[in-house]
N, C-alpha and C. Protein backbone atom coordinates (compact mmCIF):
# COMPACT_ATOMS: atom_id res chain seq x y z
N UNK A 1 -15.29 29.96 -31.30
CA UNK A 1 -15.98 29.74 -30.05
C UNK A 1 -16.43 31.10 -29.50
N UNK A 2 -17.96 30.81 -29.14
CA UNK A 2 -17.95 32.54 -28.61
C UNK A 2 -17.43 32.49 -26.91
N UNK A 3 -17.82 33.90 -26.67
CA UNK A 3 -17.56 33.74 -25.01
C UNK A 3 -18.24 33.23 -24.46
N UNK A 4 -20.18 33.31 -24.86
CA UNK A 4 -21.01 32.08 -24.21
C UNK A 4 -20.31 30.51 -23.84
N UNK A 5 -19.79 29.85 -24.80
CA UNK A 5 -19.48 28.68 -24.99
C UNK A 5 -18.14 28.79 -24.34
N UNK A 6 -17.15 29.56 -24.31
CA UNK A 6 -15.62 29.81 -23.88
C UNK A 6 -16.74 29.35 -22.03
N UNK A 7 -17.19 30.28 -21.50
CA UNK A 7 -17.68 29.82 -20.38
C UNK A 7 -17.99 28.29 -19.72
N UNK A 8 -19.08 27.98 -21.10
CA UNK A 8 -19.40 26.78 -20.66
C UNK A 8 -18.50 25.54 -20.66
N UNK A 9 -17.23 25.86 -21.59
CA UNK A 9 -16.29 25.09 -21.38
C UNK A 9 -15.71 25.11 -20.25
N UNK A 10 -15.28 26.53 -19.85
CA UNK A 10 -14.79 26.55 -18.46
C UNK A 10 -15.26 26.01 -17.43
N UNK A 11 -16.78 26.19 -16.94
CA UNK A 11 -17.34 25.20 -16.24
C UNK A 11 -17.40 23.94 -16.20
N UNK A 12 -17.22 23.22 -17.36
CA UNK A 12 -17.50 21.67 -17.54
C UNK A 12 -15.55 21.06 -16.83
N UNK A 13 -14.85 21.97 -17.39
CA UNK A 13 -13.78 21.89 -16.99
C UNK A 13 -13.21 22.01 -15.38
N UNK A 14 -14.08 23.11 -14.72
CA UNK A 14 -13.80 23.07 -13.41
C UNK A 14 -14.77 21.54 -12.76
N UNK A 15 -15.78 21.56 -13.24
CA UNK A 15 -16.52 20.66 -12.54
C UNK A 15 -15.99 19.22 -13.03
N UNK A 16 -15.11 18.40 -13.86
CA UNK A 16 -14.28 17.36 -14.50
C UNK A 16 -13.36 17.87 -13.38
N UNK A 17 -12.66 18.88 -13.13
CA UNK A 17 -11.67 19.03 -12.29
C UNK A 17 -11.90 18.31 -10.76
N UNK A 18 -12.82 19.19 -10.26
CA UNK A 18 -13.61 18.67 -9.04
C UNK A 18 -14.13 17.34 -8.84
N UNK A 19 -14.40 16.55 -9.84
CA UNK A 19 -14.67 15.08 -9.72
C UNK A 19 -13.33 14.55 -9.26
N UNK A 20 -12.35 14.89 -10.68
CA UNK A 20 -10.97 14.29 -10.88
C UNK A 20 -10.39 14.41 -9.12
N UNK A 21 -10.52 15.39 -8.39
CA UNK A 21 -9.70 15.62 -6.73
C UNK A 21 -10.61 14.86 -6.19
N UNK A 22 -12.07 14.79 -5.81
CA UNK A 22 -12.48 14.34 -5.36
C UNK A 22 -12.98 12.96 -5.39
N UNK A 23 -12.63 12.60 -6.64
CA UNK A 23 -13.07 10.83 -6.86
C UNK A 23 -12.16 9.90 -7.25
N UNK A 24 -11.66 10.64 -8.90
CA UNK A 24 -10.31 9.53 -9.25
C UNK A 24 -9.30 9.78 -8.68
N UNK A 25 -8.55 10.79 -8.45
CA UNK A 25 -7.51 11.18 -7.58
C UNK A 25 -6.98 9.79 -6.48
N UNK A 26 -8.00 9.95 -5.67
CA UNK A 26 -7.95 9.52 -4.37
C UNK A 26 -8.37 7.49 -4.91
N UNK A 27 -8.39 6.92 -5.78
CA UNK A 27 -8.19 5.79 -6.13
C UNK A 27 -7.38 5.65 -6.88
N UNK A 28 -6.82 6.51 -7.49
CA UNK A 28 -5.52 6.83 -7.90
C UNK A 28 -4.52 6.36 -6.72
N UNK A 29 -4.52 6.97 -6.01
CA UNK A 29 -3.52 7.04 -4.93
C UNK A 29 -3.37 5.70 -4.16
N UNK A 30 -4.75 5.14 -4.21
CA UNK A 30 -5.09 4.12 -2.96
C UNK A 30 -4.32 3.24 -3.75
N UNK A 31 -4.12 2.53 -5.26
CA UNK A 31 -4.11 1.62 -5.99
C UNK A 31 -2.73 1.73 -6.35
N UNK A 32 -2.23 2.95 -6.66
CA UNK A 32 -1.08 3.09 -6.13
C UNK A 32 0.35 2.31 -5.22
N UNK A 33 -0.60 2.78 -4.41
CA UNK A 33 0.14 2.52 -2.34
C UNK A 33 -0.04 1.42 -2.36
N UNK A 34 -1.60 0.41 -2.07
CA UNK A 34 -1.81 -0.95 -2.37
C UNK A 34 -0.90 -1.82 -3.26
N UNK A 35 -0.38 -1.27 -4.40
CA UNK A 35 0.35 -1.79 -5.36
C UNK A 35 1.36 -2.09 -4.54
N UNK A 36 2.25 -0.90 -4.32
CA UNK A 36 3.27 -0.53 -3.74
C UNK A 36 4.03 -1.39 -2.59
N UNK A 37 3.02 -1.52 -1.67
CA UNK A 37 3.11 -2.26 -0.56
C UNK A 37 2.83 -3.71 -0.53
N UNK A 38 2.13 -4.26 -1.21
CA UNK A 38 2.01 -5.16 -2.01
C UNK A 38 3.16 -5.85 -2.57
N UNK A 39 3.90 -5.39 -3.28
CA UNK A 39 5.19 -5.31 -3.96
C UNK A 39 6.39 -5.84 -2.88
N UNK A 40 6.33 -5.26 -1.59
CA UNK A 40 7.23 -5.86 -0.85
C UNK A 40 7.23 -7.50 -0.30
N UNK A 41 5.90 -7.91 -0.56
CA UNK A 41 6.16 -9.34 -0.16
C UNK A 41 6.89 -10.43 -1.35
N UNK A 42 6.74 -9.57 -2.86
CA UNK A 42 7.54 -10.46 -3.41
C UNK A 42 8.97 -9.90 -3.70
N UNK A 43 9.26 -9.00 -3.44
CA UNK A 43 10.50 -8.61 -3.15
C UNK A 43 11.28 -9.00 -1.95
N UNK A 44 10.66 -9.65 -0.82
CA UNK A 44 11.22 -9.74 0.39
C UNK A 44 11.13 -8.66 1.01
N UNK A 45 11.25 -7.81 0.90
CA UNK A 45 11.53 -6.59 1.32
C UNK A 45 11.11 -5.17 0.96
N UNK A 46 11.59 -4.02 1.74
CA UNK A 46 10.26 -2.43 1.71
C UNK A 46 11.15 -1.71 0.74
N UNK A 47 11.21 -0.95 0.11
CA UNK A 47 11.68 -0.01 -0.53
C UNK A 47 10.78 1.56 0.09
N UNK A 48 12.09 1.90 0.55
CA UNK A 48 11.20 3.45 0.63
C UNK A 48 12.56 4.56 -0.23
N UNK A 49 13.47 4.49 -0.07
CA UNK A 49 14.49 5.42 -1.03
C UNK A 49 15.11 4.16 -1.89
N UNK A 50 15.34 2.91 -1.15
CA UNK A 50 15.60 1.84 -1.93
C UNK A 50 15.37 0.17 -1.19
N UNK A 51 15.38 -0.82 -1.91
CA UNK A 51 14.60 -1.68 -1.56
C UNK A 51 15.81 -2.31 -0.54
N UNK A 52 15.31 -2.86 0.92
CA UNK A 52 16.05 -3.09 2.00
C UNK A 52 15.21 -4.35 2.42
N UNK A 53 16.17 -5.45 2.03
CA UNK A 53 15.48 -6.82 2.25
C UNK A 53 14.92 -7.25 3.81
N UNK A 54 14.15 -7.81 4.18
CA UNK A 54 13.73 -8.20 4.79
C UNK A 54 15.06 -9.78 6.09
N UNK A 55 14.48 -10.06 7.15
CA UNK A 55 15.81 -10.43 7.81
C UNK A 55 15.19 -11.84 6.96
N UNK A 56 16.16 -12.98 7.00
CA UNK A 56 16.02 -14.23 6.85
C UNK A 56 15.35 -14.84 8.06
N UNK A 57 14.15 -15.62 7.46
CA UNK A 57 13.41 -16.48 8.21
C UNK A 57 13.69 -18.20 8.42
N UNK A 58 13.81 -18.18 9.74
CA UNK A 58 14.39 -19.79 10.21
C UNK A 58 13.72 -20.81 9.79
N UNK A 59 12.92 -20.86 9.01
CA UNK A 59 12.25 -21.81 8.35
C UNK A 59 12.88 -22.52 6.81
N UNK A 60 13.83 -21.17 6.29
CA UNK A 60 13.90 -21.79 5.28
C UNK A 60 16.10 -21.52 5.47
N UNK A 61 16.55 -21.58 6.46
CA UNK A 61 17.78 -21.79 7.14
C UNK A 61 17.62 -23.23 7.56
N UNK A 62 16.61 -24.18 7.74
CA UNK A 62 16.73 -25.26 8.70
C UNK A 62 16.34 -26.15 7.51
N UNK A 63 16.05 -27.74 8.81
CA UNK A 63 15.78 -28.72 7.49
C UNK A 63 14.63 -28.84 7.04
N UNK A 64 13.56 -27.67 6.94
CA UNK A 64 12.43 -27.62 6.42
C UNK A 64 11.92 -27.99 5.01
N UNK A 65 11.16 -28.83 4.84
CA UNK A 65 11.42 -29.72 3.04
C UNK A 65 10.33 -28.67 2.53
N UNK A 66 9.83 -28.59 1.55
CA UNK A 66 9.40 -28.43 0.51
C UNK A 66 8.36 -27.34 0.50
N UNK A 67 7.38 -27.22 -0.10
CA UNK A 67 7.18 -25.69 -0.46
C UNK A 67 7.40 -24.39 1.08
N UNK A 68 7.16 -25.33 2.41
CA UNK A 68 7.38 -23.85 3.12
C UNK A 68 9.10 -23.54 3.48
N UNK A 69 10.15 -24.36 2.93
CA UNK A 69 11.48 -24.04 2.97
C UNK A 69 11.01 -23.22 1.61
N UNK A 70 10.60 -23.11 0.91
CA UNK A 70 10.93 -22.26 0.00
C UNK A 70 10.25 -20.87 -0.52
N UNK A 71 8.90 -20.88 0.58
CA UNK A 71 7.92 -19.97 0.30
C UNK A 71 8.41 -18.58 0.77
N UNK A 72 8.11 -17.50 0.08
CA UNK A 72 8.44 -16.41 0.26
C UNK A 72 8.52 -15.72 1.77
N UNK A 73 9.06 -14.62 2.30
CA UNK A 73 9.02 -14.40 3.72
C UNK A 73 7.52 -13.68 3.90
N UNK A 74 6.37 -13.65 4.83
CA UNK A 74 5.42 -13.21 5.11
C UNK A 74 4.31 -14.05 4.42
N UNK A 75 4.75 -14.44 3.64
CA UNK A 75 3.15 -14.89 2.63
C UNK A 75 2.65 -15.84 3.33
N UNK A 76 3.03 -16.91 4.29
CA UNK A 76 2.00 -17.70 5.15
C UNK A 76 1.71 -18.64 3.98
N UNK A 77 0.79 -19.69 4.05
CA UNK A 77 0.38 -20.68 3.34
C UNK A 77 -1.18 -20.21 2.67
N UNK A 78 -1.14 -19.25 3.38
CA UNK A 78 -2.92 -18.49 2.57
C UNK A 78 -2.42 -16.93 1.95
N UNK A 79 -1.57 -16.42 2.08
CA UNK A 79 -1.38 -15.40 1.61
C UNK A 79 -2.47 -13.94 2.28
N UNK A 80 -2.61 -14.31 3.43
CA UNK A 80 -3.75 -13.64 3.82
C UNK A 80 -3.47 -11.85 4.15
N UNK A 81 -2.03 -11.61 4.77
CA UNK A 81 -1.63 -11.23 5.06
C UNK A 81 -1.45 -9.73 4.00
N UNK A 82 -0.43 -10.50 2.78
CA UNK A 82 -0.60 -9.62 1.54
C UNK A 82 -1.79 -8.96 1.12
N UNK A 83 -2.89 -10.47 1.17
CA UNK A 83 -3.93 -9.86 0.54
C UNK A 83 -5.10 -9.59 1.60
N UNK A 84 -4.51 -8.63 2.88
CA UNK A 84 -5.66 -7.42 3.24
C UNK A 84 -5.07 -6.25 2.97
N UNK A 85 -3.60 -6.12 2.34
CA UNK A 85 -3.57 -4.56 2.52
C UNK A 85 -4.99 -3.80 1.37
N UNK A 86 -5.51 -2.82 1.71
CA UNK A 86 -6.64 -1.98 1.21
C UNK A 86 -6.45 -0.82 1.83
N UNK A 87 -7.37 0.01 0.81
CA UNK A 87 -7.21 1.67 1.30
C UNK A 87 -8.79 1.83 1.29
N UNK A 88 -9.04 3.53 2.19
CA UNK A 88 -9.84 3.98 2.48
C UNK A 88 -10.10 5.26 2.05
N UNK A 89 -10.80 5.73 1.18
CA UNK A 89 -11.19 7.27 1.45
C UNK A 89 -11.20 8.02 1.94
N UNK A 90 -11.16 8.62 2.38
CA UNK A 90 -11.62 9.34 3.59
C UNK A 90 -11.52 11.14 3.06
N UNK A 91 -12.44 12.26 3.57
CA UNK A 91 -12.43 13.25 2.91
C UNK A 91 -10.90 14.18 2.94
N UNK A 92 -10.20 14.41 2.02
CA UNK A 92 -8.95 14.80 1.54
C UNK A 92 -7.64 13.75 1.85
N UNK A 93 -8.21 12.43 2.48
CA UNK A 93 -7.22 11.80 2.52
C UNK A 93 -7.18 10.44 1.91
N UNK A 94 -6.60 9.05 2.13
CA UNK A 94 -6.41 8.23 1.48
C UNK A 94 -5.51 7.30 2.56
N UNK A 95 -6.21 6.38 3.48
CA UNK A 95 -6.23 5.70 4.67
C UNK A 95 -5.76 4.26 3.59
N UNK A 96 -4.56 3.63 3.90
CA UNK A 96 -4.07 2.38 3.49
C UNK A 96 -3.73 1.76 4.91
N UNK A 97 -3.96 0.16 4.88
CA UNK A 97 -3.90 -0.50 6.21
C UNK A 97 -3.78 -2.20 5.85
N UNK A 98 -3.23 -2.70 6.80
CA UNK A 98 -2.84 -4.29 6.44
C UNK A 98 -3.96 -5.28 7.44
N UNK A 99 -4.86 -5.97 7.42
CA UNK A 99 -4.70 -6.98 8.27
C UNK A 99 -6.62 -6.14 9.08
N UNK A 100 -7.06 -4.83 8.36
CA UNK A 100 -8.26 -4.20 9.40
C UNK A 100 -8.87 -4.55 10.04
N UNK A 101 -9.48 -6.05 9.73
CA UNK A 101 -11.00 -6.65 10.08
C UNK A 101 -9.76 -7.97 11.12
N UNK A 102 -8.44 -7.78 10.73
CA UNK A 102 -7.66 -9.41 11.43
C UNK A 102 -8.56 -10.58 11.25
N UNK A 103 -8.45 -10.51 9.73
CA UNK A 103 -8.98 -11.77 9.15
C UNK A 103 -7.78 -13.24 9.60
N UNK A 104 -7.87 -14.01 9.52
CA UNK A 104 -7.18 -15.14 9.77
C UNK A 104 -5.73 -14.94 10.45
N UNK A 105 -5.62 -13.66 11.75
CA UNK A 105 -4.70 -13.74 12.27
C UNK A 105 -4.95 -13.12 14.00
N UNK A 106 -4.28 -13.37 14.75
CA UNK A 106 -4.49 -12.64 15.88
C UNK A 106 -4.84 -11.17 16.06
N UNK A 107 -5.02 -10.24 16.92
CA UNK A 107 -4.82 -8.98 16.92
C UNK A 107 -4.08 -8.25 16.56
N UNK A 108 -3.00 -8.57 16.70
CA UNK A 108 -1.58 -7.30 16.39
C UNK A 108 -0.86 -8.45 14.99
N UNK A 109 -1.20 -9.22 14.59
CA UNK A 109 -0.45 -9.52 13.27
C UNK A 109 0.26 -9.00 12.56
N UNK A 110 -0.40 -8.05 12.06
CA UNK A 110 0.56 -6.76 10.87
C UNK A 110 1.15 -6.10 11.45
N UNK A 111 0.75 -5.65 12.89
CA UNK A 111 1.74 -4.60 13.54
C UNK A 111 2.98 -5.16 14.25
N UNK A 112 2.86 -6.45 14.48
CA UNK A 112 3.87 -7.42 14.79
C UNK A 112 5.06 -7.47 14.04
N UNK A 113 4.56 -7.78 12.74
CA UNK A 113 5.50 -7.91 11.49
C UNK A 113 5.84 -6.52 11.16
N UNK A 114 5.01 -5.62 11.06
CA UNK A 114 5.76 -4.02 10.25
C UNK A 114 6.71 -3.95 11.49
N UNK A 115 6.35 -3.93 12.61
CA UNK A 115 7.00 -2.75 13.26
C UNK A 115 8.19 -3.98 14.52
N UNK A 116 8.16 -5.30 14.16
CA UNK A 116 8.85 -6.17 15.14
C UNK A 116 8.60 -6.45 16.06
N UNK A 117 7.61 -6.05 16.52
CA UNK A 117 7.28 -6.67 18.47
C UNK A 117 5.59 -5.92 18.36
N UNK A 118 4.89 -6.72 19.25
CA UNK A 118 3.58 -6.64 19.43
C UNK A 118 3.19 -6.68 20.90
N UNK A 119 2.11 -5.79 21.31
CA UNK A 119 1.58 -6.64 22.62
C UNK A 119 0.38 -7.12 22.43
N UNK A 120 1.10 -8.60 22.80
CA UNK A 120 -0.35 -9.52 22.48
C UNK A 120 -1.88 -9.46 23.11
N UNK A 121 -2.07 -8.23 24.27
CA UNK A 121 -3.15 -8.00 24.57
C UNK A 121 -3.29 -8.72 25.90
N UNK A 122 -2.49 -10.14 25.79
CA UNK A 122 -2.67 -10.72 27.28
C UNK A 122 -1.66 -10.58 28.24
N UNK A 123 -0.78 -9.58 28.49
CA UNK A 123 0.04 -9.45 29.60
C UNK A 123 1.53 -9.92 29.08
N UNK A 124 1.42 -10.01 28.15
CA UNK A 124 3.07 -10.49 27.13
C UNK A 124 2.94 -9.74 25.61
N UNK A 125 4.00 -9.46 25.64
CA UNK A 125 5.30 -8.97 24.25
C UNK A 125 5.49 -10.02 23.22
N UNK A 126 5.28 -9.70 22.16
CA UNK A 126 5.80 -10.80 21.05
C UNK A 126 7.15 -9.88 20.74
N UNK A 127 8.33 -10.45 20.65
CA UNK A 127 8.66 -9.56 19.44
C UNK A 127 9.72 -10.79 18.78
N UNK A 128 9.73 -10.07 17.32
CA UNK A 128 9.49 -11.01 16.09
C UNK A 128 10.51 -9.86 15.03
N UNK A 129 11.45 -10.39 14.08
CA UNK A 129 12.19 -9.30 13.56
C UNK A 129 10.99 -8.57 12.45
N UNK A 130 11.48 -7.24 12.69
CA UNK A 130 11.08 -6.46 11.88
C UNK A 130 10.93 -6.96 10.62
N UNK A 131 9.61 -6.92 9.75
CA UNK A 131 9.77 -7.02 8.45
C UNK A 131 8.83 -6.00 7.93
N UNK A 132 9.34 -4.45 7.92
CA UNK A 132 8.50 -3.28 7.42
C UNK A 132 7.70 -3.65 5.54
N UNK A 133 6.61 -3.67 5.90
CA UNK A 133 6.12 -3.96 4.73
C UNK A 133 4.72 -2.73 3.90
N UNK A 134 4.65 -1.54 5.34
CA UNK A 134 3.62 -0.33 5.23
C UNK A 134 4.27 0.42 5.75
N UNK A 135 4.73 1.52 5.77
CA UNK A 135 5.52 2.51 6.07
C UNK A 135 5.37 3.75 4.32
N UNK A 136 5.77 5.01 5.38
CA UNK A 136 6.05 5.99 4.44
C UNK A 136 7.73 5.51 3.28
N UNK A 137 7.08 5.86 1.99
CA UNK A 137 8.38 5.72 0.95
C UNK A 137 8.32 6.80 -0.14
N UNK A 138 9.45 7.18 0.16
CA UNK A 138 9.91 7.87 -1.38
C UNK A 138 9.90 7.73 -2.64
N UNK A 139 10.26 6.53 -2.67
CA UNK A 139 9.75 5.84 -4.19
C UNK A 139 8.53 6.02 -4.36
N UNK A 140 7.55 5.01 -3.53
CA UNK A 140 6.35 5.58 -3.82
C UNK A 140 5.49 6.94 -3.92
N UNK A 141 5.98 7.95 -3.30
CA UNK A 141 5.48 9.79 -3.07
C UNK A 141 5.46 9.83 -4.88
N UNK A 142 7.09 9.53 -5.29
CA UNK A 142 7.45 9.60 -6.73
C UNK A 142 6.36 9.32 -7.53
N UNK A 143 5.70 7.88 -7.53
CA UNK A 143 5.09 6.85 -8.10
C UNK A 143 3.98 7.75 -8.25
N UNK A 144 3.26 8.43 -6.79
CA UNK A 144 2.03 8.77 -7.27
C UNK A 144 1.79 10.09 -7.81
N UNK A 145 2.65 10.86 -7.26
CA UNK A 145 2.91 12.35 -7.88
C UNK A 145 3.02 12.45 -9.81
N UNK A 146 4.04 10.69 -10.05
CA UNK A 146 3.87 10.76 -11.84
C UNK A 146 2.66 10.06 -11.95
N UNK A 147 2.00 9.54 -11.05
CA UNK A 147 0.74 9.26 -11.59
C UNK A 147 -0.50 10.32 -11.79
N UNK A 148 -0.58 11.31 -10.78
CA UNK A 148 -1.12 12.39 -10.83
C UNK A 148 -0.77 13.25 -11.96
N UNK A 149 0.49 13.17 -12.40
CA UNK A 149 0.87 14.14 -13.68
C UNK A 149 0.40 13.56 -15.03
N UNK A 150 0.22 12.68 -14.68
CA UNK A 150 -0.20 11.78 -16.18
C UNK A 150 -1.62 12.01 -16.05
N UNK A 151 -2.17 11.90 -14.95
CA UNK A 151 -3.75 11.90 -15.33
C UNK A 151 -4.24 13.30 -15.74
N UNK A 152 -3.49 14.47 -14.88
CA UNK A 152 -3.85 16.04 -15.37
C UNK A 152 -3.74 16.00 -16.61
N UNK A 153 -2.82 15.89 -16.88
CA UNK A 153 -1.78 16.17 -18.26
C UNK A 153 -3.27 16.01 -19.38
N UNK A 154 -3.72 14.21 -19.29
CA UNK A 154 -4.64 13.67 -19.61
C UNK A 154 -5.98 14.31 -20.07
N UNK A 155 -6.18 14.72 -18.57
CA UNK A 155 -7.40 15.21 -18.40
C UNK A 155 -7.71 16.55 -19.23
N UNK A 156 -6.63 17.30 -18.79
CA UNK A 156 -6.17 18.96 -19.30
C UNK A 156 -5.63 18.88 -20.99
N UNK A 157 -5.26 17.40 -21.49
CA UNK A 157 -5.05 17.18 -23.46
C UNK A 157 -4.12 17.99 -23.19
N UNK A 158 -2.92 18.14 -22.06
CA UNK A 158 -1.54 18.55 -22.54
C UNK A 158 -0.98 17.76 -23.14
């Protein structure tokens, strides 16, 4: 290889680099987290150093018959809930969120459920037990950091 070409490798390499932070990286991450969080509704429960179940719901304690005595905690009969968490781009960051547009639920829905109590906007408090399902986790930091090492590694033919 001469040094002409030693160059032009170098360049093709910084500029593959610069895509890789600026494009796959950051769907890397989102798909990730989405996964991640995702993951807690069929677990019952959040894992952030380790997985911490969710409280028991009175629906399936009582004489409730058939599939909603037995349906998972949060999933609702549409699953709507699970399926808005999505992420966002945003420049150097990576915006994940449950519920954005409050498709088929009130205003504070997700924030009801992550965080246990809501204000419903009209002059009253919901509150409802905690069932953290978006929150910062350790496990996951893990998850994406070996996902990032795998793709360098990849990218770089270590």
């Amino acid at each position: 290889m001469t040094v002409d070409e030693f160059y032009r490798y170098l360049d093709r390499m910084q500029d593959d680099i610069k895509k890789g932070i600026t494009e796959d990286l950051p769907d890397i991450i989102g798909v990730e987290a989405v996964n991640h969080f995702k993951s807690s509704f069929d677990n019952e429960g959040f894992t952030d150093e380790t997985l911490e179940k969710w409280p028991e719901v009175e629906r399936r304690k009582g004489k409730t018959k058939g599939a909603d005595a037995l349906r998972k905690i949060l999933t609702g009969k549409t699953g709507n809930l699970h399926d808005s968490i999505t992420y966002d781009k945003e420049p150097g960051k990576v915006v994940v969120s449950a519920n954005p547009m409050n498709t088929g639920a009130s205003q504070n829905y997700a924030v009801a459920h992550n965080f246990g109590t809501s204000n419903a906007g009209r002059g009253r408090n919901t509150v409802i037990p905690k069932r953290t399902f978006l929150a910062h986790s350790q496990v996951l930091n893990q998850k994406i950091v070996d996902r990032i090492d795998r793709y360098l590694k990849n990218m770089l033919k270590l």
